[in-house]
PDB file of N, CA and C in Angstrom:
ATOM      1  N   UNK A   1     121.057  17.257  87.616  1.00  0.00           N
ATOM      2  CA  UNK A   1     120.888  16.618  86.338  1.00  0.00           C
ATOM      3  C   UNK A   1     122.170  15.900  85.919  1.00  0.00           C
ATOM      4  N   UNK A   2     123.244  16.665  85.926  1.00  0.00           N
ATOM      5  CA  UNK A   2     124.582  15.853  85.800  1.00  0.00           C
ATOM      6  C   UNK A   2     124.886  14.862  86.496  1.00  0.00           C
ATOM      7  N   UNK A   3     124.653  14.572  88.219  1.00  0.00           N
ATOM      8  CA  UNK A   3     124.733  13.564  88.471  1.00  0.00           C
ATOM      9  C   UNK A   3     123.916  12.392  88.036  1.00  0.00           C
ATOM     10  N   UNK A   4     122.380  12.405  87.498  1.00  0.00           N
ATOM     11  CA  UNK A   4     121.960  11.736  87.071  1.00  0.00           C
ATOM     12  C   UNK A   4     121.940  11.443  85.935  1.00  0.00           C
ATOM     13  N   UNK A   5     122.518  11.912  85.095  1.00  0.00           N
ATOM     14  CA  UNK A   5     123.222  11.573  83.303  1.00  0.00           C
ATOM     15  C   UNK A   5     124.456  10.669  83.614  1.00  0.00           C
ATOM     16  N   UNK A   6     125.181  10.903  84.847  1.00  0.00           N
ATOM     17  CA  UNK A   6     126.494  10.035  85.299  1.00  0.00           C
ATOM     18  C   UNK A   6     126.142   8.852  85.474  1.00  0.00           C
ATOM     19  N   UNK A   7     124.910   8.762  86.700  1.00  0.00           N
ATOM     20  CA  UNK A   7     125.073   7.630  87.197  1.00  0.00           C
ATOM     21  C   UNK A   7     124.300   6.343  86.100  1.00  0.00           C
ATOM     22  N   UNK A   8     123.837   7.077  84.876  1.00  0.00           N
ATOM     23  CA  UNK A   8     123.074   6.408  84.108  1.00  0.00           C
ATOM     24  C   UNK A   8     124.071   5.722  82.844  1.00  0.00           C
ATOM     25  N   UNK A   9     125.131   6.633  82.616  1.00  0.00           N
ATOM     26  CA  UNK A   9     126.155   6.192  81.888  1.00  0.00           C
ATOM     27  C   UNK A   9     127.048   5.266  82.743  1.00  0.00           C
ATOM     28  N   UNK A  10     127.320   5.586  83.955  1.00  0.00           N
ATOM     29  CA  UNK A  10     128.122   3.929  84.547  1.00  0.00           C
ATOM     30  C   UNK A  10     127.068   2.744  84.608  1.00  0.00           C
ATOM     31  N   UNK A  11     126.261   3.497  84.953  1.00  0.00           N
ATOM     32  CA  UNK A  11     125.532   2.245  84.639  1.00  0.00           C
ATOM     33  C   UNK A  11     125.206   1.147  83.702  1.00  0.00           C
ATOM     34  N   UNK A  12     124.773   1.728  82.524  1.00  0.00           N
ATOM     35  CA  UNK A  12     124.545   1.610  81.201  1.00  0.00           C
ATOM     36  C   UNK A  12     125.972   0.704  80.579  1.00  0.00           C
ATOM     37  N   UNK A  13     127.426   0.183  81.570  1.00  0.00           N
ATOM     38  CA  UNK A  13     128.151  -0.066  81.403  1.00  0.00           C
ATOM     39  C   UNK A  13     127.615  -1.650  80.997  1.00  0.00           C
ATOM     40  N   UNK A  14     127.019  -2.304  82.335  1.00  0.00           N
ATOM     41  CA  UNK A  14     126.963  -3.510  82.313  1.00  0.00           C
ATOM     42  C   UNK A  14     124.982  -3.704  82.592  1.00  0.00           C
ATOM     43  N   UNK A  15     124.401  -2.521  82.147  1.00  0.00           N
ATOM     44  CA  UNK A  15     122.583  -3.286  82.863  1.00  0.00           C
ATOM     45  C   UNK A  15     122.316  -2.402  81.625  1.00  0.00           C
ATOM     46  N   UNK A  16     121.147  -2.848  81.548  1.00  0.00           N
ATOM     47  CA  UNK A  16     120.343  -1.913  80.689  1.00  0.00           C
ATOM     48  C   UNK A  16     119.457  -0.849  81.511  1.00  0.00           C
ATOM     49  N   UNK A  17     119.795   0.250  80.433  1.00  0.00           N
ATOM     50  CA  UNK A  17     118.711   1.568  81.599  1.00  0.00           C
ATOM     51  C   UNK A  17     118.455   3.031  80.284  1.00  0.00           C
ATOM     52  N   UNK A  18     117.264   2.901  80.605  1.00  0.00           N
ATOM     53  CA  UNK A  18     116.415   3.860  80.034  1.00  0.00           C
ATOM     54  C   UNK A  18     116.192   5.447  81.242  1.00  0.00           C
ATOM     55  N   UNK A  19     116.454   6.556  80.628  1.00  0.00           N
ATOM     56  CA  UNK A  19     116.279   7.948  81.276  1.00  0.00           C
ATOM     57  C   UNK A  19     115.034   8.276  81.007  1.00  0.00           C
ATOM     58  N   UNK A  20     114.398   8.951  81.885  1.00  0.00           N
ATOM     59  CA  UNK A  20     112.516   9.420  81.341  1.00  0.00           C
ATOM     60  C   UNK A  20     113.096  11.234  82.085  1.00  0.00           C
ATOM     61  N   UNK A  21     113.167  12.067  81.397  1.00  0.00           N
ATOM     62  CA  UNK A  21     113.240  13.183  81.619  1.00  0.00           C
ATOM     63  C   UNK A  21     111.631  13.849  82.101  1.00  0.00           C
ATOM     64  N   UNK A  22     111.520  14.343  82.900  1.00  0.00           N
ATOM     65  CA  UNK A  22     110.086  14.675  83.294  1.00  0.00           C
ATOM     66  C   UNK A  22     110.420  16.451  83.938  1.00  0.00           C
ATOM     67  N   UNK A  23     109.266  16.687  84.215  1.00  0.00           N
ATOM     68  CA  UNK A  23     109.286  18.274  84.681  1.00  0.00           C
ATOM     69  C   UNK A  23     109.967  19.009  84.486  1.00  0.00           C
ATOM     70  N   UNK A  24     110.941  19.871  85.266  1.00  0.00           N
ATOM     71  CA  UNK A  24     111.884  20.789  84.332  1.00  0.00           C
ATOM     72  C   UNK A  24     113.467  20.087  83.614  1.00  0.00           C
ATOM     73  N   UNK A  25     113.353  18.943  84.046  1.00  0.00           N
ATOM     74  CA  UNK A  25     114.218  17.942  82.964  1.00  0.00           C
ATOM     75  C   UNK A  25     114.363  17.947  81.347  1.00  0.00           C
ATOM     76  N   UNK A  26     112.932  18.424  81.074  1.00  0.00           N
ATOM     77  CA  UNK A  26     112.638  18.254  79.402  1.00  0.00           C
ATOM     78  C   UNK A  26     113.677  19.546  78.894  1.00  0.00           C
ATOM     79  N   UNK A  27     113.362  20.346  80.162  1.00  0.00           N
ATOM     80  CA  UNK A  27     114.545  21.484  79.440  1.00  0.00           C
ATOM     81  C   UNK A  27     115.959  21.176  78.696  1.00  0.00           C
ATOM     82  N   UNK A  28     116.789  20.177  79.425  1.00  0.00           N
ATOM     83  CA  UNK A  28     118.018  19.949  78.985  1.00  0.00           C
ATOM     84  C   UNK A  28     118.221  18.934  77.623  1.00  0.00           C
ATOM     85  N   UNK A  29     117.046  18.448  77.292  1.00  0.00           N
ATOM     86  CA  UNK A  29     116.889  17.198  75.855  1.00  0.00           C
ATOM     87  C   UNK A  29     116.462  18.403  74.877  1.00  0.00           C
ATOM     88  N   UNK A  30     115.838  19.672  75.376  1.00  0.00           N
ATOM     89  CA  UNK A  30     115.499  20.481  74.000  1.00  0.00           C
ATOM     90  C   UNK A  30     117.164  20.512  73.050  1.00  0.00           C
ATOM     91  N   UNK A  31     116.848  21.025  71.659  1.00  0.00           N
ATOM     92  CA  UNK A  31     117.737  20.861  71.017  1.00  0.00           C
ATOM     93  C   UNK A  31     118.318  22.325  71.020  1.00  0.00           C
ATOM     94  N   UNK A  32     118.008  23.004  71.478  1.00  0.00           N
ATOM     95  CA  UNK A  32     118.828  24.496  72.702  1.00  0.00           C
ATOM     96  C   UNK A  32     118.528  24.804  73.550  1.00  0.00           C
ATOM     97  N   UNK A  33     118.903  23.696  74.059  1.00  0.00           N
ATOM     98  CA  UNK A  33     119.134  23.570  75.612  1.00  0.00           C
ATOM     99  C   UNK A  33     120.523  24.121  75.791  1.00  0.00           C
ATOM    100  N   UNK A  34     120.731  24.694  77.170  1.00  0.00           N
ATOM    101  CA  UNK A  34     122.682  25.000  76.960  1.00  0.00           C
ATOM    102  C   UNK A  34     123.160  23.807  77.288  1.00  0.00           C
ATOM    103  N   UNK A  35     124.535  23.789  77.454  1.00  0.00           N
ATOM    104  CA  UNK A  35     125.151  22.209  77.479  1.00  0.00           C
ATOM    105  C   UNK A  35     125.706  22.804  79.069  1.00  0.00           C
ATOM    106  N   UNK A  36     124.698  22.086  80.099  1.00  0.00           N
ATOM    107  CA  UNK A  36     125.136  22.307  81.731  1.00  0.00           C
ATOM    108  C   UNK A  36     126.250  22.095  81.859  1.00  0.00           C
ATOM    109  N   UNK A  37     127.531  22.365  83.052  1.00  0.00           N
ATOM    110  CA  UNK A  37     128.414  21.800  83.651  1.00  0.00           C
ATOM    111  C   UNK A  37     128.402  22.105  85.164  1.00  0.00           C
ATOM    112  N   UNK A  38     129.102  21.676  85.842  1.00  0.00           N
ATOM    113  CA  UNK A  38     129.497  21.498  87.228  1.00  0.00           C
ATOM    114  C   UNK A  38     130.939  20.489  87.266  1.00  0.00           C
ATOM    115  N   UNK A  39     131.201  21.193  88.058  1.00  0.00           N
ATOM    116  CA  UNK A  39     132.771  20.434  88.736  1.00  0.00           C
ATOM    117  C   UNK A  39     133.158  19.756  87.797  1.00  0.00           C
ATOM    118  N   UNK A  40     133.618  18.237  88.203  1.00  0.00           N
ATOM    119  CA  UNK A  40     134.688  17.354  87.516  1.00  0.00           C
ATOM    120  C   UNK A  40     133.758  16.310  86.853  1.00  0.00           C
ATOM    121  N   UNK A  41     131.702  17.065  86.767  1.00  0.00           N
ATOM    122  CA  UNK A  41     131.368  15.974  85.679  1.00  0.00           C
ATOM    123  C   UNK A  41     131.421  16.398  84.036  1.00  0.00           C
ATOM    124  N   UNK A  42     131.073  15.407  82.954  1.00  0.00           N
ATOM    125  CA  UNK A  42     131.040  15.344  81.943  1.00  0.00           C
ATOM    126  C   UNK A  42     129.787  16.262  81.429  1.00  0.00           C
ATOM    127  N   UNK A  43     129.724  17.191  80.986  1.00  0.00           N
ATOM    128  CA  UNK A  43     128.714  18.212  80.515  1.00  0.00           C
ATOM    129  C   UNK A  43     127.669  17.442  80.207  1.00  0.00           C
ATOM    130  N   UNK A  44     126.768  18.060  79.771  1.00  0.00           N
ATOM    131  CA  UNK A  44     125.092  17.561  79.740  1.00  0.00           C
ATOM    132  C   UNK A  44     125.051  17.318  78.319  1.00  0.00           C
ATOM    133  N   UNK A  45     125.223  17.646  77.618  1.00  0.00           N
ATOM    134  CA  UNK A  45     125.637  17.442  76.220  1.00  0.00           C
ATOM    135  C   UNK A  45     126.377  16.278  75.625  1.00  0.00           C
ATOM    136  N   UNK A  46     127.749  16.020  76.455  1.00  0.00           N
ATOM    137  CA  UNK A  46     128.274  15.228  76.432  1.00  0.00           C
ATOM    138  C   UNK A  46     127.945  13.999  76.849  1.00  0.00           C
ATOM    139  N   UNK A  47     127.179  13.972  78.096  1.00  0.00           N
ATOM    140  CA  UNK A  47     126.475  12.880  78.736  1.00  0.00           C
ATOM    141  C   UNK A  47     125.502  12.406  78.003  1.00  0.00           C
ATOM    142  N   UNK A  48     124.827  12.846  77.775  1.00  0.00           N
ATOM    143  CA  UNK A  48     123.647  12.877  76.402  1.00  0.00           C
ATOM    144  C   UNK A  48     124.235  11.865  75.439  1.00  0.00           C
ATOM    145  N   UNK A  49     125.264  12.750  74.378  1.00  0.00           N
ATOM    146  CA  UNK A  49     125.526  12.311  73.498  1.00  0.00           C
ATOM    147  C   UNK A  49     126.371  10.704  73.891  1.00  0.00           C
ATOM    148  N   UNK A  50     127.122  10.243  74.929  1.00  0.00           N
ATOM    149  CA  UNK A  50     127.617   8.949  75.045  1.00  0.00           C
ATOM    150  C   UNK A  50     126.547   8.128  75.132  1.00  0.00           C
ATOM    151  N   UNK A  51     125.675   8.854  75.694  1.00  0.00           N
ATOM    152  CA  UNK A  51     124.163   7.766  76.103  1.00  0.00           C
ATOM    153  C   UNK A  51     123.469   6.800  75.133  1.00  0.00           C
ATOM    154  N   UNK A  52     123.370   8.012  73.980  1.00  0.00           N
ATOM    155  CA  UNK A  52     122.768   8.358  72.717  1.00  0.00           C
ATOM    156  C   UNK A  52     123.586   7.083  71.945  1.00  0.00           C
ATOM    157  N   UNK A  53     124.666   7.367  72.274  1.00  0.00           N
ATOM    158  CA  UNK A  53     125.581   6.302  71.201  1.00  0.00           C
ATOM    159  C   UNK A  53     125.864   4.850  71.727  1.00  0.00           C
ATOM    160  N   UNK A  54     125.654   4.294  72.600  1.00  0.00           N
ATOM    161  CA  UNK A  54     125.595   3.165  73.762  1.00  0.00           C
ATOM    162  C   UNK A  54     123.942   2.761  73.740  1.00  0.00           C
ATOM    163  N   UNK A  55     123.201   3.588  72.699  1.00  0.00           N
ATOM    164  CA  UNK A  55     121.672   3.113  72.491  1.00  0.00           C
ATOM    165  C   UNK A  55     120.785   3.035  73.600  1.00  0.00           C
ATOM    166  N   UNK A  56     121.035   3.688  75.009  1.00  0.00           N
ATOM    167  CA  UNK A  56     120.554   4.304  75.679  1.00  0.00           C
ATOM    168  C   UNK A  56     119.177   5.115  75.624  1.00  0.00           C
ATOM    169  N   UNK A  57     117.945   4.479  75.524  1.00  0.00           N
ATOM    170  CA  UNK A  57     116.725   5.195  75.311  1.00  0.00           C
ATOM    171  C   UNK A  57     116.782   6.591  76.351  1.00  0.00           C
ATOM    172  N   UNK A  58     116.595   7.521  76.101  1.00  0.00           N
ATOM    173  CA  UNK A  58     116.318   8.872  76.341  1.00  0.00           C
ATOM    174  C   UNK A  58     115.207   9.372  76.030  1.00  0.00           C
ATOM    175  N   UNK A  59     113.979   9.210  77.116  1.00  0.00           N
ATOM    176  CA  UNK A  59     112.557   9.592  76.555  1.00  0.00           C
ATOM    177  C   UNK A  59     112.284  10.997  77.371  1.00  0.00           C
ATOM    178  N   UNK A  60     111.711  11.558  76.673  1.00  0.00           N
ATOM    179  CA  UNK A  60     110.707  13.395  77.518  1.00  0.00           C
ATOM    180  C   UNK A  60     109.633  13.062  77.436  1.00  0.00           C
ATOM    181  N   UNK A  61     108.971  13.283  78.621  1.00  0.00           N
ATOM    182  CA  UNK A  61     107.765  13.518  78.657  1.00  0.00           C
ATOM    183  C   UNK A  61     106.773  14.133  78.158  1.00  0.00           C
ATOM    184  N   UNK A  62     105.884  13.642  77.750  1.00  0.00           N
ATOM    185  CA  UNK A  62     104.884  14.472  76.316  1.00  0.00           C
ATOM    186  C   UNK A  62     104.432  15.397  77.183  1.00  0.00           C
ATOM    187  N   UNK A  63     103.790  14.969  78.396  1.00  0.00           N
ATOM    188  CA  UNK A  63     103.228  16.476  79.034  1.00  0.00           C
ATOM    189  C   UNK A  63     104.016  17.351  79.607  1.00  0.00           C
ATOM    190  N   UNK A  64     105.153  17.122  80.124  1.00  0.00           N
ATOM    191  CA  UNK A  64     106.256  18.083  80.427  1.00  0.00           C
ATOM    192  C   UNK A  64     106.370  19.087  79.959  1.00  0.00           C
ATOM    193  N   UNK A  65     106.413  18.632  78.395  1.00  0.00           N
ATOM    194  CA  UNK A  65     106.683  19.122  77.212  1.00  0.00           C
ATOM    195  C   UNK A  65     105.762  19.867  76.874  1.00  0.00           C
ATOM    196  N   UNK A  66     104.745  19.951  76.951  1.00  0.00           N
ATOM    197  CA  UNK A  66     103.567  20.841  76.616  1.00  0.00           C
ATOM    198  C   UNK A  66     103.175  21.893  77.605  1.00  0.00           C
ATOM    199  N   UNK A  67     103.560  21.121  79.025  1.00  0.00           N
ATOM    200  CA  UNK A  67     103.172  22.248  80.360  1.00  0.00           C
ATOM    201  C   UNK A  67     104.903  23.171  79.974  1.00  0.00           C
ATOM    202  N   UNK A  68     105.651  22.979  79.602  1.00  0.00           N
ATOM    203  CA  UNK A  68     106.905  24.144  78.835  1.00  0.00           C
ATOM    204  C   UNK A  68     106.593  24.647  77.744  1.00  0.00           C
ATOM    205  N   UNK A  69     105.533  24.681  77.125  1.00  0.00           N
ATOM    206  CA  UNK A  69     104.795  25.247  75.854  1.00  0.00           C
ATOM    207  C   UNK A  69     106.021  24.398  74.725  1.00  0.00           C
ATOM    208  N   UNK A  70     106.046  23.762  74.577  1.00  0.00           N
ATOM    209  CA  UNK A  70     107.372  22.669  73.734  1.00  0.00           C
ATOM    210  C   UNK A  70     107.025  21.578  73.272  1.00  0.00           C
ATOM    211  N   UNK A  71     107.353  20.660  72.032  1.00  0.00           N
ATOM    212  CA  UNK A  71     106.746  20.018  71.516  1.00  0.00           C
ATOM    213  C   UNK A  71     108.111  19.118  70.837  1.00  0.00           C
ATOM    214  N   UNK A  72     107.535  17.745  70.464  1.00  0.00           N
ATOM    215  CA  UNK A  72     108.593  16.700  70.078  1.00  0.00           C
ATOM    216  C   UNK A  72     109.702  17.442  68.874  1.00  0.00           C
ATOM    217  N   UNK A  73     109.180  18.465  68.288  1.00  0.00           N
ATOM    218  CA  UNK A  73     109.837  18.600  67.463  1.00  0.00           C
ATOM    219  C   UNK A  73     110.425  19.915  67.818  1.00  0.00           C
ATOM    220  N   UNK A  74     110.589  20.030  69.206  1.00  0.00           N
ATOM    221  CA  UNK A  74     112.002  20.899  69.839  1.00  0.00           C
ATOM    222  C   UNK A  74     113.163  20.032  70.155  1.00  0.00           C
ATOM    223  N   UNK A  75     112.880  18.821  70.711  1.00  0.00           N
ATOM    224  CA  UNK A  75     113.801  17.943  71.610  1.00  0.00           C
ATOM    225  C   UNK A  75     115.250  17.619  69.976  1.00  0.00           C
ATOM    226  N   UNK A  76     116.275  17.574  71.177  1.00  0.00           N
ATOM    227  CA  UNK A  76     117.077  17.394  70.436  1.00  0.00           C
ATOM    228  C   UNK A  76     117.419  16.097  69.332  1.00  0.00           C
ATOM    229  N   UNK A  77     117.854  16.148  68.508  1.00  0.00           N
ATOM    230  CA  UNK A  77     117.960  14.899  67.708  1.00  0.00           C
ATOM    231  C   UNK A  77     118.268  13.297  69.148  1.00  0.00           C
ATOM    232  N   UNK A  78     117.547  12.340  68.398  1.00  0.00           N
ATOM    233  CA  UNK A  78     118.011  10.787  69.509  1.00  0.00           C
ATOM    234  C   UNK A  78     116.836  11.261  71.173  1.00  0.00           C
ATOM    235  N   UNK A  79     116.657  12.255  71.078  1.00  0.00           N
ATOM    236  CA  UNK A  79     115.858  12.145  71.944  1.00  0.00           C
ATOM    237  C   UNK A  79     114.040  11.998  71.558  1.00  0.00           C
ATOM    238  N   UNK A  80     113.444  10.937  72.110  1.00  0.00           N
ATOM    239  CA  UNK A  80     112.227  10.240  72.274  1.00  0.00           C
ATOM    240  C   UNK A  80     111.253  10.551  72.866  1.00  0.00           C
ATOM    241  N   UNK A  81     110.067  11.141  72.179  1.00  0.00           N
ATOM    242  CA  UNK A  81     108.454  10.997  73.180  1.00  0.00           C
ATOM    243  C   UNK A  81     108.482  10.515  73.898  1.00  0.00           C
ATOM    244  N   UNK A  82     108.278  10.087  74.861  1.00  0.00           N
ATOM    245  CA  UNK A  82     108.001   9.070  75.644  1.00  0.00           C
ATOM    246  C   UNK A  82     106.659   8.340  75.411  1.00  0.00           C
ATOM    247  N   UNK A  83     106.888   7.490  75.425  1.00  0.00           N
ATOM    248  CA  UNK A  83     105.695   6.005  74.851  1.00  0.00           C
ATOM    249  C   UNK A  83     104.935   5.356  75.864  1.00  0.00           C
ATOM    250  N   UNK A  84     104.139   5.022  76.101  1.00  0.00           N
ATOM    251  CA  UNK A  84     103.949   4.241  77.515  1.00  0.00           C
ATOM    252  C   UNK A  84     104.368   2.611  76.718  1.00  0.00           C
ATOM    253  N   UNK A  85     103.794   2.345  75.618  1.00  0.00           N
ATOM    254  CA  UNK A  85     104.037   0.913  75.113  1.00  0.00           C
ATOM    255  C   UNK A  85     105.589   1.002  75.132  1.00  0.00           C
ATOM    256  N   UNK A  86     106.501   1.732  74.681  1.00  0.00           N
ATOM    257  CA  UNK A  86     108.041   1.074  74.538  1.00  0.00           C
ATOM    258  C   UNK A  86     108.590   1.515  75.983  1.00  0.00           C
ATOM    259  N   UNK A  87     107.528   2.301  76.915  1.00  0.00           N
ATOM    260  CA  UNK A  87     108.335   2.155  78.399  1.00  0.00           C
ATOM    261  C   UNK A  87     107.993   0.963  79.217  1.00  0.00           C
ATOM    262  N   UNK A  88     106.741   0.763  78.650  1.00  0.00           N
ATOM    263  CA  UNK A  88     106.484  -0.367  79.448  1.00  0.00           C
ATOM    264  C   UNK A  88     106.848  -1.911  79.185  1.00  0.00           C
ATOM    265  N   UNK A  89     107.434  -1.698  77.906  1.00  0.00           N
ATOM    266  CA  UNK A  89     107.892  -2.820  77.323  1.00  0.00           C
ATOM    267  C   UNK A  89     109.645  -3.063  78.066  1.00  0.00           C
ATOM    268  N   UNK A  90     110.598  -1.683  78.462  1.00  0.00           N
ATOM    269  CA  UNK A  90     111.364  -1.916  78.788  1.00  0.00           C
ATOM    270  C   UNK A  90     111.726  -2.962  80.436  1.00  0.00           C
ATOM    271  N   UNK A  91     110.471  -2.088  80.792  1.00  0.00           N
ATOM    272  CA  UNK A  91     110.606  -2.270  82.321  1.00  0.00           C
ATOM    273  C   UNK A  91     109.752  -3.356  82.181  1.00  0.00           C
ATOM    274  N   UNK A  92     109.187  -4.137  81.713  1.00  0.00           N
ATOM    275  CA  UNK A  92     108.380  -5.316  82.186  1.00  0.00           C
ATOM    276  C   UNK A  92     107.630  -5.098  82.769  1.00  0.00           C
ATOM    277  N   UNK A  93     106.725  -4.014  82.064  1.00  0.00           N
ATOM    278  CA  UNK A  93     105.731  -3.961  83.619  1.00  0.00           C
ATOM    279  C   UNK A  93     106.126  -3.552  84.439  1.00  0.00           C
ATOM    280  N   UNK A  94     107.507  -3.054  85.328  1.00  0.00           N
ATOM    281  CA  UNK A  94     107.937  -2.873  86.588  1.00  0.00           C
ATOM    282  C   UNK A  94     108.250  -1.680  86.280  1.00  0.00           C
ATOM    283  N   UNK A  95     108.483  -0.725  87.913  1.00  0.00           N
ATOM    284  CA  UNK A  95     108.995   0.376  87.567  1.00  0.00           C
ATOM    285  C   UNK A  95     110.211   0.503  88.683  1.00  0.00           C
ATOM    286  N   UNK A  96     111.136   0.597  88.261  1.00  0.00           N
ATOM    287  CA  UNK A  96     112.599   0.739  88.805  1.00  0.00           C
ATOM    288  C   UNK A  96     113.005   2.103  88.816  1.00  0.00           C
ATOM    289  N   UNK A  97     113.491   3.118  89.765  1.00  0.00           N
ATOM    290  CA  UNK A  97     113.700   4.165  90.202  1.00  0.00           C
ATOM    291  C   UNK A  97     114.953   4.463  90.666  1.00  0.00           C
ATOM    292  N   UNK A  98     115.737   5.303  90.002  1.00  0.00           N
ATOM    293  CA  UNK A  98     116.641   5.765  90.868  1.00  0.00           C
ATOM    294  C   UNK A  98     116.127   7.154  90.302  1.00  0.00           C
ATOM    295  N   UNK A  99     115.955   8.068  91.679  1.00  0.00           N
ATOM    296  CA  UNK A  99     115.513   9.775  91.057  1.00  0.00           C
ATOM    297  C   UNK A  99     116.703  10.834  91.789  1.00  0.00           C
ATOM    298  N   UNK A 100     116.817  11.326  90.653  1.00  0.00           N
ATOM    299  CA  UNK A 100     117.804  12.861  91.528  1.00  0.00           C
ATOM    300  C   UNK A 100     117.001  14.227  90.929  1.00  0.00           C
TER     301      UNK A 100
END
């Protein structure tokens, strides 16, 4: 998960990019969730929150969310339902993948 909060914040430097948290992903957008770490990356929390502030859409999956017995109004503040109209509006129709 940390590497993929990383590679979304360098990214997010110069492209635009939207995160879709899915399956046991939704865990870390709940709003107690713990704040992950590993090695020499930037905590999950932290990653989050730069994302969050760089206007970085951060969507969970509605069914994720429900197959975790969990609901929009666990996810942490700035984090998003996921929409199909404002996902599909990002991507143009297309779906672009990078998965970890």
């Amino acid at each position: 998960m940390l590497m993929a909060l990383n590679m979304a914040t360098m990214m997010s430097e110069d492209r635009d990019v939207a995160v879709y948290f899915d399956i046991n992903g939704v865990n870390v957008v709940l709003a107690d969730a713990p704040d992950l770490t590993y090695a020499q990356f930037p905590s999950s929390k932290t990653q989050i929150a730069t994302l969050l502030s760089k206007g970085v859409p951060l969507m969970a999956c509605p069914g994720c969310l429900t197959a975790a017995g969990k609901s929009a109004a666990d996810l942490a503040p700035g984090i998003q339902l996921a929409d199909k109209q404002k996902f599909f509006s990002f991507t143009n129709g297309r779906i672009l993948t990078l998965d970890y």
